[in-house]
Protein backbone atom coordinates (compact mmCIF):
# COMPACT_ATOMS: atom_id res chain seq x y z
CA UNK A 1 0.00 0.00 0.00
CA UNK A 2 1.57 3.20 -0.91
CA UNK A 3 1.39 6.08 1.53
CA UNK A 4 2.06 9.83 0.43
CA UNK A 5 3.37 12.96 2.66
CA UNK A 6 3.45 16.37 1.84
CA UNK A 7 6.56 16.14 0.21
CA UNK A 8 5.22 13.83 -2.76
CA UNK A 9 2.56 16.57 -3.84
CA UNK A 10 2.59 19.49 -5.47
CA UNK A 11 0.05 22.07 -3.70
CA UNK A 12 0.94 24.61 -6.93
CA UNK A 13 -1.49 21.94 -8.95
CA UNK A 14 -4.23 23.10 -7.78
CA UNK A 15 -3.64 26.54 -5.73
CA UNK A 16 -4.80 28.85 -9.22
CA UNK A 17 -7.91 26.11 -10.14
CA UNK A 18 -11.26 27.12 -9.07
CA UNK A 19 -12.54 24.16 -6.76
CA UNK A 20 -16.64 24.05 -6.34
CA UNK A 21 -16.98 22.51 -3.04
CA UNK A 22 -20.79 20.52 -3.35
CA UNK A 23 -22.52 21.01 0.23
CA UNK A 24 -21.36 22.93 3.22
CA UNK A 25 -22.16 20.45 6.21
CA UNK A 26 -19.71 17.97 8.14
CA UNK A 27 -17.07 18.04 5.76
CA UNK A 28 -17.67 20.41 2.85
CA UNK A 29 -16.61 23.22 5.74
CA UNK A 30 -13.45 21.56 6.26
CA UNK A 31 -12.77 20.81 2.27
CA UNK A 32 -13.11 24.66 1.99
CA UNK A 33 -11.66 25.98 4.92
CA UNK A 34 -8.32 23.80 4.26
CA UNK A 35 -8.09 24.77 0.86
CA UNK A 36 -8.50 28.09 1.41
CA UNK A 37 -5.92 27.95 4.17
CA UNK A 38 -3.33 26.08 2.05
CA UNK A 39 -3.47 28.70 -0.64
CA UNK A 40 -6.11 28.50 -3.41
CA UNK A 41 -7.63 31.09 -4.95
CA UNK A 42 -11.08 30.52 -5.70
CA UNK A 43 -13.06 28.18 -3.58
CA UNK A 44 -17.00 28.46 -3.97
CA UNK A 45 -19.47 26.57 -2.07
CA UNK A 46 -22.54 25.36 -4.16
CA UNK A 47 -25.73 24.68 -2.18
CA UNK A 48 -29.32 24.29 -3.69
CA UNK A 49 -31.41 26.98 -3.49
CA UNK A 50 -32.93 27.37 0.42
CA UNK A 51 -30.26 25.53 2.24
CA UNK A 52 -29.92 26.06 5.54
CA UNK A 53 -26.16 26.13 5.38
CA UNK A 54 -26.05 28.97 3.43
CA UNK A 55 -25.68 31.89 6.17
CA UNK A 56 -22.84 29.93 7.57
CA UNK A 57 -21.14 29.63 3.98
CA UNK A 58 -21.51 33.98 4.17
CA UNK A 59 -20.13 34.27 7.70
CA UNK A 60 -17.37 32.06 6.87
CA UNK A 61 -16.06 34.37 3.77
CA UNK A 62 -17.11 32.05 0.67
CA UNK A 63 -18.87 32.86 -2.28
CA UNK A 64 -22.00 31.10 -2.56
CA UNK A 65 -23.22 29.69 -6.56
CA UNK A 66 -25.69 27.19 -7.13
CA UNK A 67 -24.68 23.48 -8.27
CA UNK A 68 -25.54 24.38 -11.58
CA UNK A 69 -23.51 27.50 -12.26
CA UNK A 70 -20.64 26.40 -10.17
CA UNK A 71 -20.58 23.57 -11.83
CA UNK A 72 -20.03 25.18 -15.34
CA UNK A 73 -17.50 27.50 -13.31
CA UNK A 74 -15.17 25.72 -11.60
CA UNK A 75 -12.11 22.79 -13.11
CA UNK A 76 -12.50 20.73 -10.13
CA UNK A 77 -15.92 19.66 -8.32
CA UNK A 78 -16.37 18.19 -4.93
CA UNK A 79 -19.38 16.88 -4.24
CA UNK A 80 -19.68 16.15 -0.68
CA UNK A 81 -23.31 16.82 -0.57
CA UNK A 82 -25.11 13.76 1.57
CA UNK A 83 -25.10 10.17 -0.56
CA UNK A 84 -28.58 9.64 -1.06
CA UNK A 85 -28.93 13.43 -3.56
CA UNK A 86 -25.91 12.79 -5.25
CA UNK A 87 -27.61 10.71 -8.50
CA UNK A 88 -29.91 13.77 -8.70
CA UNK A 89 -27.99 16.60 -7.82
CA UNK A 90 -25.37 14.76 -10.91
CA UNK A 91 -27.85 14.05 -13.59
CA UNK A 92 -29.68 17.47 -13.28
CA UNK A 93 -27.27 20.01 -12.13
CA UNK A 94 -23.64 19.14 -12.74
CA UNK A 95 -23.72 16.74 -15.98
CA UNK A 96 -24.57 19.28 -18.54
CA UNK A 97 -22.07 21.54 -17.37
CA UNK A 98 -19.31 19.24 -17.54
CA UNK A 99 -16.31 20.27 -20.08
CA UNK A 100 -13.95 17.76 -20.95
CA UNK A 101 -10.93 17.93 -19.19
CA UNK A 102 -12.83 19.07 -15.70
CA UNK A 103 -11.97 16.99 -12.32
CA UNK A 104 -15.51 15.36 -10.75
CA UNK A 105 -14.42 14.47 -6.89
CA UNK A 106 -15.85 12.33 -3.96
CA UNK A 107 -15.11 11.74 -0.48
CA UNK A 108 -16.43 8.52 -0.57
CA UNK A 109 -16.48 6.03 -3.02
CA UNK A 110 -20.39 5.27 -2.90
CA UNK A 111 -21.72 6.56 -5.39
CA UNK A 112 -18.98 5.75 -8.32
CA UNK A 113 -19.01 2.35 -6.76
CA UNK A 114 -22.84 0.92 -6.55
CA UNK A 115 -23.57 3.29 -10.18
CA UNK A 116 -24.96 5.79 -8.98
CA UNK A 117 -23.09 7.72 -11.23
CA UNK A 118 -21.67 7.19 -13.91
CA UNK A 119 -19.16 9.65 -15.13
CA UNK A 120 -18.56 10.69 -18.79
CA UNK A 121 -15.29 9.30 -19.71
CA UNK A 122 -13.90 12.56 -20.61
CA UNK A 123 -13.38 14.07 -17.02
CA UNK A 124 -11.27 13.13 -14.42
CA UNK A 125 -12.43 11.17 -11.47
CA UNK A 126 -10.84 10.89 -7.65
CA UNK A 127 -11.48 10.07 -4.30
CA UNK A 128 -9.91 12.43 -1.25
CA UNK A 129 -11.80 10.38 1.74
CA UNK A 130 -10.50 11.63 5.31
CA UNK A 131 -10.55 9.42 7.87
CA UNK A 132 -12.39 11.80 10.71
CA UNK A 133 -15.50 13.89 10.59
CA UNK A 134 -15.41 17.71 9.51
CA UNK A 135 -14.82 18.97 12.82
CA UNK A 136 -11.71 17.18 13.23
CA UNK A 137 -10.46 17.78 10.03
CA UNK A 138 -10.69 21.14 10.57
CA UNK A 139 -9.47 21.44 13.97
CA UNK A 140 -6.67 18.92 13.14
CA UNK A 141 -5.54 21.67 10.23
CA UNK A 142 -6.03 24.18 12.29
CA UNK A 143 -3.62 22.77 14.63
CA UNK A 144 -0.57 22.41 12.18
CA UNK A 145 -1.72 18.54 12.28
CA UNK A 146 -4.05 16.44 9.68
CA UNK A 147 -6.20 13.69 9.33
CA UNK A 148 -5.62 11.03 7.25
CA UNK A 149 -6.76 10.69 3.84
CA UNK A 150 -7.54 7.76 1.70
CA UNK A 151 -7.05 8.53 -2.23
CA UNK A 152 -8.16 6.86 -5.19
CA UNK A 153 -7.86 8.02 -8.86
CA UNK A 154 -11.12 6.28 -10.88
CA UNK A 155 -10.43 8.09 -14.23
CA UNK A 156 -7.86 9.81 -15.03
CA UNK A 157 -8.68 11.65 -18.61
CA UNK A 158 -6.11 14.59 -18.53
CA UNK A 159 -3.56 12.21 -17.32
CA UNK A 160 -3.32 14.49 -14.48
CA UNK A 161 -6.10 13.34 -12.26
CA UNK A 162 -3.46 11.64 -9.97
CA UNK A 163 -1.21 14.60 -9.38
CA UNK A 164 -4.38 16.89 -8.91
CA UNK A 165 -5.93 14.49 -6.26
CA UNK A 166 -2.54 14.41 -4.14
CA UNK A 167 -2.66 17.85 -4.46
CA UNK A 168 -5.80 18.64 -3.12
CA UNK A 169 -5.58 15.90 -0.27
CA UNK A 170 -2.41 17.78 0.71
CA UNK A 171 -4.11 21.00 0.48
CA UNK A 172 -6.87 19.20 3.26
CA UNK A 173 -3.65 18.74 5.72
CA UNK A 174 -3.39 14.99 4.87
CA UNK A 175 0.31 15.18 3.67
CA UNK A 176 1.47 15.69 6.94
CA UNK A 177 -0.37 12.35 8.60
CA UNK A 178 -0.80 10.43 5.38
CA UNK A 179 -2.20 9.96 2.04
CA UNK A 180 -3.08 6.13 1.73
CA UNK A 181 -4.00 5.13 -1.49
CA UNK A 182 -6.79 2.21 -2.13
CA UNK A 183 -9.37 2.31 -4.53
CA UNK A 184 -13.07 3.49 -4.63
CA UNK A 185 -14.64 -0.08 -4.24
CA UNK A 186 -12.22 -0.59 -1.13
CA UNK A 187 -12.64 1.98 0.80
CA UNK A 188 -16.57 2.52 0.31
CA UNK A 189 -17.51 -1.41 1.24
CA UNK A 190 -14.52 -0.91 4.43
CA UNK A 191 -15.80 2.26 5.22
CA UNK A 192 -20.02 1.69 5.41
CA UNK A 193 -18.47 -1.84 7.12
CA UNK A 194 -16.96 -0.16 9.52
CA UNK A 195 -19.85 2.43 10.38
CA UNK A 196 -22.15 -0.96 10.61
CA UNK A 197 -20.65 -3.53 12.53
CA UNK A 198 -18.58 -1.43 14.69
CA UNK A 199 -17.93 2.71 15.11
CA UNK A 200 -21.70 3.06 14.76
CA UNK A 201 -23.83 0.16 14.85
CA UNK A 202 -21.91 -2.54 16.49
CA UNK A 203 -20.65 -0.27 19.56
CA UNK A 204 -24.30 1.62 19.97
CA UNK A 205 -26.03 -1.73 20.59
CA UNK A 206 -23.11 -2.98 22.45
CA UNK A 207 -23.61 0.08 25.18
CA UNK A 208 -27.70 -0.59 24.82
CA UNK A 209 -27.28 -4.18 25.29
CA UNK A 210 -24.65 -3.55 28.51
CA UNK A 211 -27.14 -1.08 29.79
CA UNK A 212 -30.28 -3.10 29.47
CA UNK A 213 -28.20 -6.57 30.76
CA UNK A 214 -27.29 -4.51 34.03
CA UNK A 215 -30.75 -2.54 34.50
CA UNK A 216 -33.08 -5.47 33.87
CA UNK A 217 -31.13 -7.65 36.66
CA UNK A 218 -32.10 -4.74 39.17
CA UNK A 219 -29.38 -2.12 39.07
CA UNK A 220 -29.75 1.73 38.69
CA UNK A 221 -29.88 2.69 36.01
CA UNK A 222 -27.59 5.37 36.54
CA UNK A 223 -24.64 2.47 37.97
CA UNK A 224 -25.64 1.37 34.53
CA UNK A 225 -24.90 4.24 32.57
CA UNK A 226 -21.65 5.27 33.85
CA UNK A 227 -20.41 1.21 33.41
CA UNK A 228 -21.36 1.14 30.07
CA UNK A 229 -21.58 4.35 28.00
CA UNK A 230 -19.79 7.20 30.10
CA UNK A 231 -16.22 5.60 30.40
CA UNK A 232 -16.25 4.31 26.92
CA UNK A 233 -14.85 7.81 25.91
CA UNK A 234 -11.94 6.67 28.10
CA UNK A 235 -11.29 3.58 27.18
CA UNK A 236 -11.55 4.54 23.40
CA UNK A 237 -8.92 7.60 24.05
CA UNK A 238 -6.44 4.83 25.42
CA UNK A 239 -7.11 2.60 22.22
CA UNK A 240 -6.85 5.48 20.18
CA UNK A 241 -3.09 6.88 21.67
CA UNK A 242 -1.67 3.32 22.02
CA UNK A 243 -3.80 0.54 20.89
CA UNK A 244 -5.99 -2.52 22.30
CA UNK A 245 -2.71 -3.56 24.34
CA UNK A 246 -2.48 -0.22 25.51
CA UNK A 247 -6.09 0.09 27.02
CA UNK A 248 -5.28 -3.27 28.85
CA UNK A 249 -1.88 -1.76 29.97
CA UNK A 250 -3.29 1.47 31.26
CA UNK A 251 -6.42 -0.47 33.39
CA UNK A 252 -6.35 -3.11 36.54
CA UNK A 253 -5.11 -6.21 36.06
CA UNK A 254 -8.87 -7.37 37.14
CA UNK A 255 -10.37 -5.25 34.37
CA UNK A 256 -7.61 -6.35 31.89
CA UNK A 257 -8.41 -10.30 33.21
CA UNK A 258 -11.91 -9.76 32.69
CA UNK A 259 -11.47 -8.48 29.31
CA UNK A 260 -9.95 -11.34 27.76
CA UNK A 261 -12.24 -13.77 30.13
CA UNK A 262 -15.38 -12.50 28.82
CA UNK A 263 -15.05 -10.25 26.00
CA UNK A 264 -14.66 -13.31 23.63
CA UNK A 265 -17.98 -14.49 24.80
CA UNK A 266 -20.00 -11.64 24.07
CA UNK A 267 -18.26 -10.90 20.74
CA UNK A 268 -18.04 -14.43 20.00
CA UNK A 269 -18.93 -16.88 16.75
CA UNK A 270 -22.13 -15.80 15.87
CA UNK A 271 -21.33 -12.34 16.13
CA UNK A 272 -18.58 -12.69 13.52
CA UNK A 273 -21.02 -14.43 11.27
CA UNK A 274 -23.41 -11.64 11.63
CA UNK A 275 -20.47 -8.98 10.48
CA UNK A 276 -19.58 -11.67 7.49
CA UNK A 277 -23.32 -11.41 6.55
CA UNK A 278 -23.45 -7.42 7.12
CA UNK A 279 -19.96 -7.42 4.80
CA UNK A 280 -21.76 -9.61 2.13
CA UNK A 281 -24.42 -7.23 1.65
CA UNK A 282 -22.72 -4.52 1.30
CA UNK A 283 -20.83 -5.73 -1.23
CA UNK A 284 -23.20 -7.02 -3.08
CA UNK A 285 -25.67 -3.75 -2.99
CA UNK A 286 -27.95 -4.66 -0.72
CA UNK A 287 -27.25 -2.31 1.99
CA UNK A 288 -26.99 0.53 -0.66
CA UNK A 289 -30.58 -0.94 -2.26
CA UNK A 290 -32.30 -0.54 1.20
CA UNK A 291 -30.81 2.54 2.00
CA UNK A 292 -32.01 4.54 -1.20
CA UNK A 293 -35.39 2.61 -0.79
CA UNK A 294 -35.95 4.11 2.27
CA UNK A 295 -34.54 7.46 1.36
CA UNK A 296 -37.41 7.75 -1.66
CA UNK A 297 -40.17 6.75 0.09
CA UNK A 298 -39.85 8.86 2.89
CA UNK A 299 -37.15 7.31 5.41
CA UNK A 300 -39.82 5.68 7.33
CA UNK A 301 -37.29 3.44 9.02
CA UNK A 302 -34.69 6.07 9.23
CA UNK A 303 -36.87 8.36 10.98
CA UNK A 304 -38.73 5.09 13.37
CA UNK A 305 -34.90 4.26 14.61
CA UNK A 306 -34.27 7.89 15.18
CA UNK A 307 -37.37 8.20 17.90
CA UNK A 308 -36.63 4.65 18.93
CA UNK A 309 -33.27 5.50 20.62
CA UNK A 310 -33.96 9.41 21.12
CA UNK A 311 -36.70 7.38 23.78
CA UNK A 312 -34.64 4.70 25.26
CA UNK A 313 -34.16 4.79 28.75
CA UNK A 314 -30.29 5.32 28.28
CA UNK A 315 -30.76 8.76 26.84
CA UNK A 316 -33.19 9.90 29.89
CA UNK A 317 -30.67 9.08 31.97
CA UNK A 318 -27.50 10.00 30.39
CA UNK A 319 -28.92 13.71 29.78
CA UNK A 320 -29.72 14.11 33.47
CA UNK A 321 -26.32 12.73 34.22
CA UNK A 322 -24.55 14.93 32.03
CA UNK A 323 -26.22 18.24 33.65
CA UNK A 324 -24.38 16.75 36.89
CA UNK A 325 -21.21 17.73 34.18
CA UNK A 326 -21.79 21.39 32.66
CA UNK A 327 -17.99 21.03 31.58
CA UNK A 328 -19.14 18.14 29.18
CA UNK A 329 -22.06 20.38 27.71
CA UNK A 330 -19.22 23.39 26.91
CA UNK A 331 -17.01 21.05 25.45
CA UNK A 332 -19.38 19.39 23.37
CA UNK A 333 -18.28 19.32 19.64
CA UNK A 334 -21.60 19.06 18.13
């Protein structure tokens, strides 16, 4: 696997292109922000007409264009606009604007992968993917650090799609943590993997299930809550300086003895077969099916999972917990 620093990229590429950054939440701030920072010129943000986003794009300094002009405008564009509107916002607003020789650019790989677009083979095609949400990739740059990017060059008409993407992943900050290149399919079926089985799905239930385990045997609920959700945040910080091994070295040897007892039982066989089955259908478009189903009629199951956990006991009791903690509610980052 190749890995890129600053020093392998050119920022000059791409610091007198004009960049249309598609979307202005999590990470289309950062994408701007960080190019702007790193020296380009002419960085627009395109939203659709009524966003909500679209006072911040003002106080932040950026000139504001729809899709559909920018589109026409600008050599590279970024569309980083949420996955389920990218087929439309494509097909109606940035397709008949596209000029050969024009750089079309994801930061994630879904869309290109599953077809939801399908790119004219006349422009270039990339994938700058950081490996954090906005916030951090802003505050990371903002910091004289970066995040980690994965790259990917899809199609590379000019025969300068690869130089251009390095480019504008350095210009993000990731040449001073890493460039990693993959490839579109890879990192979209790791990446929605990843959000499924474990950063999202597999540790929320996890906490819910830990929670529920302790509280229907009898204990407060409150015991409950600080066992299983509040000192996750410190066990995670440990795994995230040093590593599993690290966690273990930095807790008692009880805790440490209990984690290899027990953990394999909870995560155990049938748990790995359930992530083999939520890997095989999301790489065979399954996952991606469902998804948009749900998106066009309505996200009825979306929107039934939101209010089912927005009303589980856990999140009574963690937010009158948490007022115990003003420092928690100033810190928050969203």
């Amino acid at each position: 696997m190749n890995i890129y620093y600053d020093q392998d990229c050119d920022l000059a590429v791409i610091q007198n292109k004009r960049i249309a950054i598609v979307g202005y939440g999590s990470q289309g701030h950062a994408h701007a922000q960080n190019l702007r920072d790193s020296g380009v010129q002419d960085v627009v943000v395109a939203l659709k007409e009524g966003s909500a986003t679209a006072n911040k794009v003002k106080v932040d300094g950026f000139q504001q264009m729809s899709v559909y002009n920018a589109a026409a405008w600008a050599d590279i564009i970024m569309i980083v606009a949420p996955d389920e509107f990218h087929a439309d916002i494509y097909k109606h607003e940035i397709e008949p604007n596209l000029k050969p020789g024009k750089a079309l650019a994801f930061a994630h790989g879904l869309s290109i992968h599953f077809g939801l677009i399908t790119p004219r083979d006349d422009v270039d095609v990339f994938m700058v993917a950081p490996k954090g949400p906005g916030h951090v990739v802003r505050s990371e740059f903002a910091k004289g650090r970066g995040v980690p990017c994965l790259f990917a060059v899809h199609q590379d008409a000019s025969g300068k799609a690869r130089d251009i993407g390095l480019a504008y992943a350095a210009g993000m900050g990731a040449g001073r943590s890493g460039i990693i290149e993959t490839t579109l399919k890879d990192e979209c079926e790791t990446d929605l993997f990843g959000e499924q089985a474990v950063l999202c799905g597999g540790l929320g239930e996890l906490i819910i299930s830990g929670f529920e385990t302790l509280t229907e045997a009898g204990y407060a609920p409150e015991l409950a809550y600080f066992e299983c959700l509040h000192e996750i945040k410190l066990i995670v910080d440990l795994i995230y300086e040093g590593g599993i091994a690290n966690s273990y070295f930095s807790v008692s040897n009880t805790a440490e003895y209990g984690g290899y007892h027990s953990g394999k039982k909870v995560i155990a066989g049938p748990s790995k077969d359930a992530m083999r089955e939520v890997l095989r259908d999301i790489q065979n478009g399954t996952f991606v099916k469902d998804y948009l189903t749900d998106n066009n009629a309505g996200k009825p199951k979306l929107n039934a999972e939101r209010r089912l956990i927005s009303e589980h006991p856990i999140e009574h009791v963690g937010k009158r917990l948490r007022a115990l903690m003003p420092w928690i509610e100033e810190e928050r980052v969203i």
